[in-house]
Protein backbone atom coordinates (compact mmCIF):
# COMPACT_ATOMS: atom_id res chain seq x y z
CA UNK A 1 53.10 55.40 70.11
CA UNK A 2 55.17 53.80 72.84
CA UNK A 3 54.16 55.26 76.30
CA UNK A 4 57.71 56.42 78.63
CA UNK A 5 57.64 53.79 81.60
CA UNK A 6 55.94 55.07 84.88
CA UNK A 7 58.93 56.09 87.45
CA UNK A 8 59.81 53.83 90.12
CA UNK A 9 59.57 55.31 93.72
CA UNK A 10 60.80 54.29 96.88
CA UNK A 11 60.22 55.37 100.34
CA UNK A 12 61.70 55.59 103.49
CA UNK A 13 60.59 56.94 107.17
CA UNK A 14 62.75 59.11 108.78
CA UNK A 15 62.53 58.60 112.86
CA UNK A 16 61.98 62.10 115.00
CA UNK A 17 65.24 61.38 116.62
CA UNK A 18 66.96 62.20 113.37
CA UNK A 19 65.24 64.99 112.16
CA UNK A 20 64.95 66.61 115.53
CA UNK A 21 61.45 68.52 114.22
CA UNK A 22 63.68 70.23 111.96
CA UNK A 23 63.51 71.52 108.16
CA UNK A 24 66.89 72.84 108.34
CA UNK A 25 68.24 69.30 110.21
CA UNK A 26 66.01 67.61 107.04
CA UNK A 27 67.76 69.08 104.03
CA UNK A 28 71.18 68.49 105.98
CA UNK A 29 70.34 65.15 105.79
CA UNK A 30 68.69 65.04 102.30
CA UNK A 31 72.28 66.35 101.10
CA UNK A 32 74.10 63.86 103.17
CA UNK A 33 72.05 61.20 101.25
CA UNK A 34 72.07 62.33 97.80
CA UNK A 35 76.12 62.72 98.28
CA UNK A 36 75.37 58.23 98.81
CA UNK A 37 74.31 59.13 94.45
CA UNK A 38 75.51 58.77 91.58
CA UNK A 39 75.81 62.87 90.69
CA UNK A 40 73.49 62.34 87.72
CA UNK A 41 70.88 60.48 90.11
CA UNK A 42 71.20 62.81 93.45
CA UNK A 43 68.39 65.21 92.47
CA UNK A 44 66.09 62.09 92.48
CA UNK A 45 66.50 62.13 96.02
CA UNK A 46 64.25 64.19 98.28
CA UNK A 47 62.99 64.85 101.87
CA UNK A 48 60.32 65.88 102.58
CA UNK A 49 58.75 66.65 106.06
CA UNK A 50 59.94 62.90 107.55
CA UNK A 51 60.29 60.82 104.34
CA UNK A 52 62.78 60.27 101.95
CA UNK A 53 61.55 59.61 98.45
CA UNK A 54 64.11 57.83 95.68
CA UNK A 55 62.33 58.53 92.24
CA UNK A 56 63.77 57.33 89.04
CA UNK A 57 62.75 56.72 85.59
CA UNK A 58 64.07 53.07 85.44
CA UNK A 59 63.43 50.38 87.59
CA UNK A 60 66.77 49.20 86.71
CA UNK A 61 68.34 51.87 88.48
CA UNK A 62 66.30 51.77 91.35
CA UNK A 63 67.55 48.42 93.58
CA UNK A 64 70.90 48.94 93.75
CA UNK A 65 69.79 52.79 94.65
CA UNK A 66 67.62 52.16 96.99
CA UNK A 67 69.75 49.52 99.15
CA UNK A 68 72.39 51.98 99.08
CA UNK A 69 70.13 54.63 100.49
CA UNK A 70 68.59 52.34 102.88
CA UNK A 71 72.30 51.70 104.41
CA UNK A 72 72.96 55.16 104.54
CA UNK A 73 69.21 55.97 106.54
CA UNK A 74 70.27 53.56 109.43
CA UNK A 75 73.47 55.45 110.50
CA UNK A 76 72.37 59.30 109.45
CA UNK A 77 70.57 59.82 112.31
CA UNK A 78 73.95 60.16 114.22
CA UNK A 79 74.94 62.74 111.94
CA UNK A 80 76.54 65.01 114.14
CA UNK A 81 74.52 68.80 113.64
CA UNK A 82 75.78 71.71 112.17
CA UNK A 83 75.09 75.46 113.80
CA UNK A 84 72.29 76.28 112.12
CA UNK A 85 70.38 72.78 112.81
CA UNK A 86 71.37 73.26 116.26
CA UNK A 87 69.80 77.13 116.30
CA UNK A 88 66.97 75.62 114.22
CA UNK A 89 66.07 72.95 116.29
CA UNK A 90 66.52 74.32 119.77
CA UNK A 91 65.35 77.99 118.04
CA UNK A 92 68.16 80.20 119.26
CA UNK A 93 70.30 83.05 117.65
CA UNK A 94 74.38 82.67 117.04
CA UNK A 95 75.02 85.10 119.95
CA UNK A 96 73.06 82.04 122.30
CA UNK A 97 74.68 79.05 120.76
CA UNK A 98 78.36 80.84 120.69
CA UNK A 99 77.92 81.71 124.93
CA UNK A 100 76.96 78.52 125.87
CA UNK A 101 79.29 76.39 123.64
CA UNK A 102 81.99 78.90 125.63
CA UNK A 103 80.60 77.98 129.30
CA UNK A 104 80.39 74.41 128.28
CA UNK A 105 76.33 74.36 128.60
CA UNK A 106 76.05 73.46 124.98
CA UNK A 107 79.03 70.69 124.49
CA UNK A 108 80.87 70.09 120.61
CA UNK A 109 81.89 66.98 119.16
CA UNK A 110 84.63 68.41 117.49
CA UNK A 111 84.84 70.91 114.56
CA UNK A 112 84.59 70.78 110.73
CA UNK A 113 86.60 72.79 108.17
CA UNK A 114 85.09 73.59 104.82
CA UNK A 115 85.74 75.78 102.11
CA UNK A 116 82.84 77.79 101.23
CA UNK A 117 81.89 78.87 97.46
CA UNK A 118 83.04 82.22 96.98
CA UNK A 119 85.07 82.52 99.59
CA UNK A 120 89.19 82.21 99.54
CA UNK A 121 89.57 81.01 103.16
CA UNK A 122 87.77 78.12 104.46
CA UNK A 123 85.51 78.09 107.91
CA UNK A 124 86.22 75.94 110.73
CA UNK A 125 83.22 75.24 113.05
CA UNK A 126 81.84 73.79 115.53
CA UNK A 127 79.74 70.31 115.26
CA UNK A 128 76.82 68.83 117.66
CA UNK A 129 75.79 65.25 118.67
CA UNK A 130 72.45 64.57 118.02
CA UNK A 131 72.13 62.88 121.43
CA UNK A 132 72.85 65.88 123.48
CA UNK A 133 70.82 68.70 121.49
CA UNK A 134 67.90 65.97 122.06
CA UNK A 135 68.80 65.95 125.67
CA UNK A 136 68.74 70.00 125.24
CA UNK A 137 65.38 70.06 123.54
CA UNK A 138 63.48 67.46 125.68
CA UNK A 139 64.52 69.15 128.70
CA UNK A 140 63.57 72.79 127.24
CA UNK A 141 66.97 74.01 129.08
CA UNK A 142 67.20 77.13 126.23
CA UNK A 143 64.42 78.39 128.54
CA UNK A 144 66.15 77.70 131.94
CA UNK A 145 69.42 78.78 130.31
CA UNK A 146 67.73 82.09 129.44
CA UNK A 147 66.66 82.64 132.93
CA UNK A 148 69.40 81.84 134.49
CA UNK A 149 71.40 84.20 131.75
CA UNK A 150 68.80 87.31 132.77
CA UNK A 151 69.24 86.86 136.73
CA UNK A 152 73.28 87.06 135.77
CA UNK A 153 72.74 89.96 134.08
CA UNK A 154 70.46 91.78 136.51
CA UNK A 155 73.10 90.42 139.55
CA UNK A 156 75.89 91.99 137.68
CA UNK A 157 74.20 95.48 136.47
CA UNK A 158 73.40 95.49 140.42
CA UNK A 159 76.71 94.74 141.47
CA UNK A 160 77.89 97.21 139.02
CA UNK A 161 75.70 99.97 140.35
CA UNK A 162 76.55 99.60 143.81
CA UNK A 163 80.70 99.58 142.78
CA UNK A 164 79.71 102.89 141.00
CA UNK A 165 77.97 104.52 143.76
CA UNK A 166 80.38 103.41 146.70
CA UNK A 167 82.94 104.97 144.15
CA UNK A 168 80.83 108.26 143.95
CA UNK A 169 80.25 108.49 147.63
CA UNK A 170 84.09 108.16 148.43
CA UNK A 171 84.73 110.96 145.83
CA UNK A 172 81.86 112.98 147.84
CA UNK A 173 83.96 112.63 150.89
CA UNK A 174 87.48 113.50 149.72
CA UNK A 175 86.06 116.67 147.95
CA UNK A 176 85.48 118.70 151.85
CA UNK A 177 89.19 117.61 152.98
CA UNK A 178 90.59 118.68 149.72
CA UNK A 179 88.95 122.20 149.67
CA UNK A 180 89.71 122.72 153.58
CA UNK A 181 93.06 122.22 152.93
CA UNK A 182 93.22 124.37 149.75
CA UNK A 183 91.48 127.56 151.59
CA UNK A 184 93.78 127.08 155.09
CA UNK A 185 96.19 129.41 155.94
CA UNK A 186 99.76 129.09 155.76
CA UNK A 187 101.16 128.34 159.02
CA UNK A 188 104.03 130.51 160.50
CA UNK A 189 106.93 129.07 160.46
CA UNK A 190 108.72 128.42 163.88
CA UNK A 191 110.95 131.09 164.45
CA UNK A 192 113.23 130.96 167.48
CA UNK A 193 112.50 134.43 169.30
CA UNK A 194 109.62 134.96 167.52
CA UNK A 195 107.59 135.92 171.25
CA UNK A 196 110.21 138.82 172.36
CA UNK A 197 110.48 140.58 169.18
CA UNK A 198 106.51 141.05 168.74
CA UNK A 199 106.58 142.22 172.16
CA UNK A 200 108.57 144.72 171.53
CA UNK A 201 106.35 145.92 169.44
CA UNK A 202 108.42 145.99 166.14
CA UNK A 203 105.21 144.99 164.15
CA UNK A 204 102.74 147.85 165.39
């Protein structure tokens, strides 16, 4: 019985740089490669953790494979990021990524349009360079963006508060002046004579 030939495997190292510490980053790029495939060969393709695997059943296939994968590593790692590798790898939520992409802290490259499955409109988004969400994540500004986000927020509830009460105190004050001048008597009119004919004494 004729043993099947063993597969033929090749490997690559992925540099931090590229996969930013991030799973979600890694199977970005581990669909960016496989796209480099043949369709029937692109779930022989795999990342895992930093390394890319190529794993085929003939060594045939493998050389001109595996140079065209090895062309593809050396540019991916300027692949610029989509919003969830960005949330992944600097570990924020939407609401965080959408307010700072707004007030410029977080900066796009431009945007991508895609056409979801399932859905009849397509998406337009916003993409990341790798460069600057390293700069991001070596610096650990999410943190010092936070802080600075909660002093805003405290500075503007206080700013707020005081608006509110100055309001309230100026209502306070109009509310005497108002009911003084609701419970004052009518003053009599000025009435030429008025001084000789109550002397008289018409009105007792």
């Amino acid at each position: 019985m004729k043993s099947s030939p063993s597969p033929s495997i090749a490997r690559w190292e992925l540099p931090s740089s590229t996969t930013l510490g991030s799973s979600v980053r890694a199977k970005g790029i581990e669909r960016e490669l496989r796209r480099r495939l043949p369709w029937p060969m692109r779930k022989c393709l795999n990342v895992e953790g930093r390394q890319v695997i190529l794993e085929v059943a003939d060594p045939v296939d493998l050389q001109p494979l595996e140079s065209r994968i090895a062309s593809a590593i050396e540019v991916i790692s300027e692949m610029p990021l989509l919003p969830s590798e960005v949330e992944d790898v600097l570990a924020i939520c939407s609401r965080e990524r959408h307010k700072w992409l707004e007030d410029g802290r977080l900066q796009s490259a431009g945007t991508r349009t895609v056409k979801l499955r399932g859905r009849a409109r397509a998406v337009t988004f916003h993409v990341f360079e790798p460069r600057h969400i390293e700069t991001i994540l070596d610096g650990d500004l999410p943190a010092i963006w936070r802080e600075e986000d909660a002093i805003r927020s405290s500075e503007n509830r206080r700013r707020a508060a005081a608006k509110a009460a100055l309001a309230g105190a100026r209502r306070a004050e109009s509310r005497p002046a108002q009911a003084a001048k609701a419970v004052a008597p009518d003053k009599p009119p000025d009435l030429r004579g008025w001084d000789e004919f109550d002397a008289d004494g018409l009105l007792r």
